[in-house]
C-alpha atoms as a PDB file:
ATOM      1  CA  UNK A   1       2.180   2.161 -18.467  1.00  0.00           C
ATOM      2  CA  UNK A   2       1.293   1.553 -14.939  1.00  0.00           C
ATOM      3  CA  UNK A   3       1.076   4.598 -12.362  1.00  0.00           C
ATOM      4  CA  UNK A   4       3.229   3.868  -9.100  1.00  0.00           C
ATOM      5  CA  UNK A   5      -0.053   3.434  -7.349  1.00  0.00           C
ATOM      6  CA  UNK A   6      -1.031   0.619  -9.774  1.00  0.00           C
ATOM      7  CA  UNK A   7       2.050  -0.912  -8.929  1.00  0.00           C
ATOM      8  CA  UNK A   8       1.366  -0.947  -5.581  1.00  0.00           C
ATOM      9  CA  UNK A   9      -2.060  -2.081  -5.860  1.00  0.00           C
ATOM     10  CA  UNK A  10      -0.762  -4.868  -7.772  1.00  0.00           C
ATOM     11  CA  UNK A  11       1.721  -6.133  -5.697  1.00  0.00           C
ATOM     12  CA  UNK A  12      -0.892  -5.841  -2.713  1.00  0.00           C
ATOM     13  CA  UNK A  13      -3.082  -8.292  -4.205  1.00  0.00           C
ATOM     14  CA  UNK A  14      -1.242 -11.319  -2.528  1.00  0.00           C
ATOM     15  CA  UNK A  15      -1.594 -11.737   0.863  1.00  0.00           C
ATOM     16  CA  UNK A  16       1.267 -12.716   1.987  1.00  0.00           C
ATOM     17  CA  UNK A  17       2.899  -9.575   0.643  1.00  0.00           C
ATOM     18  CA  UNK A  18       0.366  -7.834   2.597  1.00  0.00           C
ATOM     19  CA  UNK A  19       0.957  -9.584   5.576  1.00  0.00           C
ATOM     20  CA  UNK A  20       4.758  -8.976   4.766  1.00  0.00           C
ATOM     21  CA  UNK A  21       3.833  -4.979   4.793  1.00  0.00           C
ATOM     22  CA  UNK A  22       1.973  -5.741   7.863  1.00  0.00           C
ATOM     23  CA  UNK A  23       5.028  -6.816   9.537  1.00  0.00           C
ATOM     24  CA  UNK A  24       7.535  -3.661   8.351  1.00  0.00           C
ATOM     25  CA  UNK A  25       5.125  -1.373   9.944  1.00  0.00           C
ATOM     26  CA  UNK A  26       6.694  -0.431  12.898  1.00  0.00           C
ATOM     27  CA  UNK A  27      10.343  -0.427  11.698  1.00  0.00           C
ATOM     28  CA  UNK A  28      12.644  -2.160   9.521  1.00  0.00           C
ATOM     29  CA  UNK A  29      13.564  -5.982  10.116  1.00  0.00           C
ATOM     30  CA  UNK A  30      15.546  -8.447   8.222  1.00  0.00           C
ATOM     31  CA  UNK A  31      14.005 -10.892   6.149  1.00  0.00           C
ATOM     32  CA  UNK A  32      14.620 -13.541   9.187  1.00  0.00           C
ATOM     33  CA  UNK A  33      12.953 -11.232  11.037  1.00  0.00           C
ATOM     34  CA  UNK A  34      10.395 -10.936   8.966  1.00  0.00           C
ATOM     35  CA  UNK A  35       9.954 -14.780   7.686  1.00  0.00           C
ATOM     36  CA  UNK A  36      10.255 -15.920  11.274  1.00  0.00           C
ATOM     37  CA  UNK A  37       6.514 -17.211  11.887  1.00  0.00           C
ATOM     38  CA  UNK A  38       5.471 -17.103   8.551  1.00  0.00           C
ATOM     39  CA  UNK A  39       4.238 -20.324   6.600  1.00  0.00           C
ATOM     40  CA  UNK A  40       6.814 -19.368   3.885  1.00  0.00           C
ATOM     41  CA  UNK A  41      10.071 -20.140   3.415  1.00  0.00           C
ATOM     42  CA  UNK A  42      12.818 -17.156   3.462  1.00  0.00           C
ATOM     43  CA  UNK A  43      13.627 -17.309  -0.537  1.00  0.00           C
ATOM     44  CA  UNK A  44       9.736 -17.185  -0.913  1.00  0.00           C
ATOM     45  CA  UNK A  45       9.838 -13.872   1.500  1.00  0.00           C
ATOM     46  CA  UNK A  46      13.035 -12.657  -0.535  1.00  0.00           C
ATOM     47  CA  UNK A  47      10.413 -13.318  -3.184  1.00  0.00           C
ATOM     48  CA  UNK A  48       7.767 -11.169  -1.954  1.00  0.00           C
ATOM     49  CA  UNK A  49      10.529  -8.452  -0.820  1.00  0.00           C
ATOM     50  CA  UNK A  50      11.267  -8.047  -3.855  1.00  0.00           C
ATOM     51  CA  UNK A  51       7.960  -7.533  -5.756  1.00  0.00           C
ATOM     52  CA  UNK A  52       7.580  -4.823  -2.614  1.00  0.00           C
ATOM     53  CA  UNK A  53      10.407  -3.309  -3.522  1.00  0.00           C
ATOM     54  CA  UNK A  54      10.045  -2.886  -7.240  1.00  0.00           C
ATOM     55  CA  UNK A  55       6.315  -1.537  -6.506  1.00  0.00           C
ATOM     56  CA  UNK A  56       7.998   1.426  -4.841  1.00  0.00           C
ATOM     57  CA  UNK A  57       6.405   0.242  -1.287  1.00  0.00           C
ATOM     58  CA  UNK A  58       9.687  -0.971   0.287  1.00  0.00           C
ATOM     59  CA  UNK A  59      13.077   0.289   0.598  1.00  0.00           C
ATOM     60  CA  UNK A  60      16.279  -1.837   2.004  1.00  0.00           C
ATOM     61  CA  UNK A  61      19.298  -0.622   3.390  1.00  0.00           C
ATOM     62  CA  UNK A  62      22.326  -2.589   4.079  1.00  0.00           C
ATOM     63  CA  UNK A  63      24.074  -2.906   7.689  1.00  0.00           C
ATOM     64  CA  UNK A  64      26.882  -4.767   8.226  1.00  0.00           C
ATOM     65  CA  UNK A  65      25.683  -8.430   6.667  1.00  0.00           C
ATOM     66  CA  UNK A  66      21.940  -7.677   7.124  1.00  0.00           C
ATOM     67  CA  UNK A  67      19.799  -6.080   4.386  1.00  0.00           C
ATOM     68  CA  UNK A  68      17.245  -4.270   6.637  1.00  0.00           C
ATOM     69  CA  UNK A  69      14.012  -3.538   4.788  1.00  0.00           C
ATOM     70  CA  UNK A  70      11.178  -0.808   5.730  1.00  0.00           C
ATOM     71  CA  UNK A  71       8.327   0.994   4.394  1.00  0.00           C
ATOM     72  CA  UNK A  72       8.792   3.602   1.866  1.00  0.00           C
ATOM     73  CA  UNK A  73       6.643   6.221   3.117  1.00  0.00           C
ATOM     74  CA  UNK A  74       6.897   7.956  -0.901  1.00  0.00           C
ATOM     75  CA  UNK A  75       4.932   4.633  -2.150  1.00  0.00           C
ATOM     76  CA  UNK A  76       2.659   4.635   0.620  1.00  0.00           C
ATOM     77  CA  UNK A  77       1.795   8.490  -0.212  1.00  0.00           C
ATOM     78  CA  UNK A  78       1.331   7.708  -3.929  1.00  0.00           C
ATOM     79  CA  UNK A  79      -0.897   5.458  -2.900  1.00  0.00           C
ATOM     80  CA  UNK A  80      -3.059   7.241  -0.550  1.00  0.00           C
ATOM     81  CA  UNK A  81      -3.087  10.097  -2.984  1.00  0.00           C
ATOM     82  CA  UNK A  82      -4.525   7.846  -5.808  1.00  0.00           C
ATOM     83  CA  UNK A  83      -7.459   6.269  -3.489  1.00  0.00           C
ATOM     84  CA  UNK A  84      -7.877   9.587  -2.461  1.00  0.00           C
ATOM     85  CA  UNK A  85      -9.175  10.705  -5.464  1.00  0.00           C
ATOM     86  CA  UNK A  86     -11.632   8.151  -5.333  1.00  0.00           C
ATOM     87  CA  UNK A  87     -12.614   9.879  -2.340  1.00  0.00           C
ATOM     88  CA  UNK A  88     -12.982  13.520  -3.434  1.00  0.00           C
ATOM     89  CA  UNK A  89     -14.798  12.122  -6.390  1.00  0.00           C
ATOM     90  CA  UNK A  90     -17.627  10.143  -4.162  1.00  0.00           C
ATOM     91  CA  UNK A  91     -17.805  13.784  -1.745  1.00  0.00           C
ATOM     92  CA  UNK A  92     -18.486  15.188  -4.963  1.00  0.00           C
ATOM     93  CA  UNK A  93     -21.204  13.352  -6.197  1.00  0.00           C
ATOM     94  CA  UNK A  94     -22.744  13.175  -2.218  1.00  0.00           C
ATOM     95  CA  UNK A  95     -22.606  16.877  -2.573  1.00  0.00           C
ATOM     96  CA  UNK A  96     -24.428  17.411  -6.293  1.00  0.00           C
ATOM     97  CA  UNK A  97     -27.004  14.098  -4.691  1.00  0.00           C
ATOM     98  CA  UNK A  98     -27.083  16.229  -1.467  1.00  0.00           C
ATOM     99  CA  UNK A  99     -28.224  19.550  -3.230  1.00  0.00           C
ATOM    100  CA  UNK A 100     -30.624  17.827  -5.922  1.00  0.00           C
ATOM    101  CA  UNK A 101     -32.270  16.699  -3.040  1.00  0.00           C
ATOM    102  CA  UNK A 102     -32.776  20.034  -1.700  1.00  0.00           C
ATOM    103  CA  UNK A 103     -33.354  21.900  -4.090  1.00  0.00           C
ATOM    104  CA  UNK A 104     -36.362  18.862  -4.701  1.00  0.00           C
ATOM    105  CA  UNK A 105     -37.472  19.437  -1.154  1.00  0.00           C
ATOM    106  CA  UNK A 106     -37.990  23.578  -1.649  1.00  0.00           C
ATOM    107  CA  UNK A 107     -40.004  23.084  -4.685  1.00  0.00           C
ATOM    108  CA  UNK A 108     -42.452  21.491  -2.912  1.00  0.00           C
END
């Protein structure tokens, strides 16, 4: 079973989603809104939406006639969190490289 952070990094992998992301950065926007400019067609954007959505990176709200989409900050988190174990381990082994190396140096 895929982790939520999988998810994300799956859906990710297109750019166009990406650059869809990109555009629901600093608020929420309809899908005109955000296919307006793009090389795609709306139904292709609906598309992408969509495979946001179910990745846990967008959420959509409804106002009036417009379905509003934004980031959902919870899938963004999940996925910080995961590459951020990827951090802690590479401070970990710069640490244990760090101190080999010292304790190499005082030996001398």
């Amino acid at each position: 079973m895929m982790t939520s952070a999988e998810r994300a990094l799956d859906a990710l992998g297109d750019p166009t989603r990406r650059h869809v992301l990109k555009r629901l950065r600093h608020g929420a926007r309809s899908v005109r809104e955000i296919a307006d400019g793009m090389d795609v067609s709306r139904p292709a954007v609906s598309q992408h939406l969509k495979v946001l959505r179910d990745a846990g990176l967008l959420v959509v709200r409804a106002e009036g006639t417009r379905r509003l989409y934004a980031v959902d900050t919870r899938g963004i988190e999940a996925l910080r969190s995961w590459l951020d174990g990827f951090w802690d381990e590479a401070l970990a082994a710069f640490k244990t490289a760090a101190e080999k190396v010292a304790k190499e140096r005082k030996a001398r």
